[in-house]
Protein backbone atom coordinates (compact mmCIF):
# COMPACT_ATOMS: atom_id res chain seq x y z
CA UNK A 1 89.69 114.78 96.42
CA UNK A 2 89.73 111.17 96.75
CA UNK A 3 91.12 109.35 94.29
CA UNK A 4 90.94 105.71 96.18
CA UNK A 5 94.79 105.25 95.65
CA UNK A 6 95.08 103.70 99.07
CA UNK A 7 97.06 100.61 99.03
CA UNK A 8 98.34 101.06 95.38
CA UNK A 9 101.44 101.54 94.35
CA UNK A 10 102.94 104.38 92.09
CA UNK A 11 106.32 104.71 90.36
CA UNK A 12 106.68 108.54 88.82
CA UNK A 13 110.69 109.28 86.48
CA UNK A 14 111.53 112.74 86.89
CA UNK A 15 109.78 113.44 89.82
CA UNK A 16 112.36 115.15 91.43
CA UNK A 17 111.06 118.57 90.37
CA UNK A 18 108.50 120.94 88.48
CA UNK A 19 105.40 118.73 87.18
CA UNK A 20 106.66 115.17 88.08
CA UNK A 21 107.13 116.38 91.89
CA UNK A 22 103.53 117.76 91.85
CA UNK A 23 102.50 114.33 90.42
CA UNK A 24 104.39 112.41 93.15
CA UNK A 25 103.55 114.99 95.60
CA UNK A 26 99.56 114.49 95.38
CA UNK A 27 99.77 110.54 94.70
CA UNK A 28 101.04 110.16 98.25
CA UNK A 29 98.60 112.66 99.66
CA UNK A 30 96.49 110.99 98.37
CA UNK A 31 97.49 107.42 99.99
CA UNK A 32 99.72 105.86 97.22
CA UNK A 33 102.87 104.55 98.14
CA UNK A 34 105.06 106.67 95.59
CA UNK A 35 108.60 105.89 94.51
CA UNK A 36 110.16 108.96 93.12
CA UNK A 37 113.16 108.38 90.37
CA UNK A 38 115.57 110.92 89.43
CA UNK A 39 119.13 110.86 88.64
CA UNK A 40 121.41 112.60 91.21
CA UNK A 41 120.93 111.12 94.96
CA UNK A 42 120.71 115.06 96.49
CA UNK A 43 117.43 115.32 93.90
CA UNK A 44 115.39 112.43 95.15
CA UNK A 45 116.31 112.83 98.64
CA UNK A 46 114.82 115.92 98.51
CA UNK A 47 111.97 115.40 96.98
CA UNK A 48 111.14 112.20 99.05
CA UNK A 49 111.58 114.40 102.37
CA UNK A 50 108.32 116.16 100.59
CA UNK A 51 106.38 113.88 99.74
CA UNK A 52 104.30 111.56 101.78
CA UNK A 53 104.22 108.09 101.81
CA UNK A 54 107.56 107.83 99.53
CA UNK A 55 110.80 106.53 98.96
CA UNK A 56 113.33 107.08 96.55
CA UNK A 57 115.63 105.32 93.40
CA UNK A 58 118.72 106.98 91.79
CA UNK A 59 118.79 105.94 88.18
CA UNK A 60 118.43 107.14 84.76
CA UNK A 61 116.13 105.70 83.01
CA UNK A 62 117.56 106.99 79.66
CA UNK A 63 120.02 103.54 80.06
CA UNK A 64 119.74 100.24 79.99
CA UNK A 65 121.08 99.99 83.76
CA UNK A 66 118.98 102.61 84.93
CA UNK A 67 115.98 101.08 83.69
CA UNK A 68 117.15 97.41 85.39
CA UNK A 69 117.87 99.62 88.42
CA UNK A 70 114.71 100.53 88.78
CA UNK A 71 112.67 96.94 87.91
């Protein structure tokens, strides 16, 4: 599939894991430059060592500092 996605950017919260991982997973596959947020460091490592093209925030986006984290 090509979704034309290179050169854009995608931010996916709770991708960590279960749906949001699969999200993140095929965004960089398909050529997006993916930033995966989840809250616990171990999480998002994880998932960015599986998915291409990414790199990773710690935050929860349930806060107020979480949320400025991320922006």
């Amino acid at each position: 599939m090509d979704l034309q996605l290179s050169g854009k950017t995608a931010l996916v919260s709770g991708s960590t894991g279960g749906i949001g991982l699969a999200i993140a997973q095929t965004l960089g596959r398909e050529g997006a430059k993916v930033t995966i947020v989840g809250r616990g460091q171990a999480g998002v490592d994880k998932a960015v060592a599986a998915t291409e093209n990414a790199d990773g925030i710690v935050a929860d986006l349930a806060t107020t500092e979480g949320a400025e984290a991320v922006i």
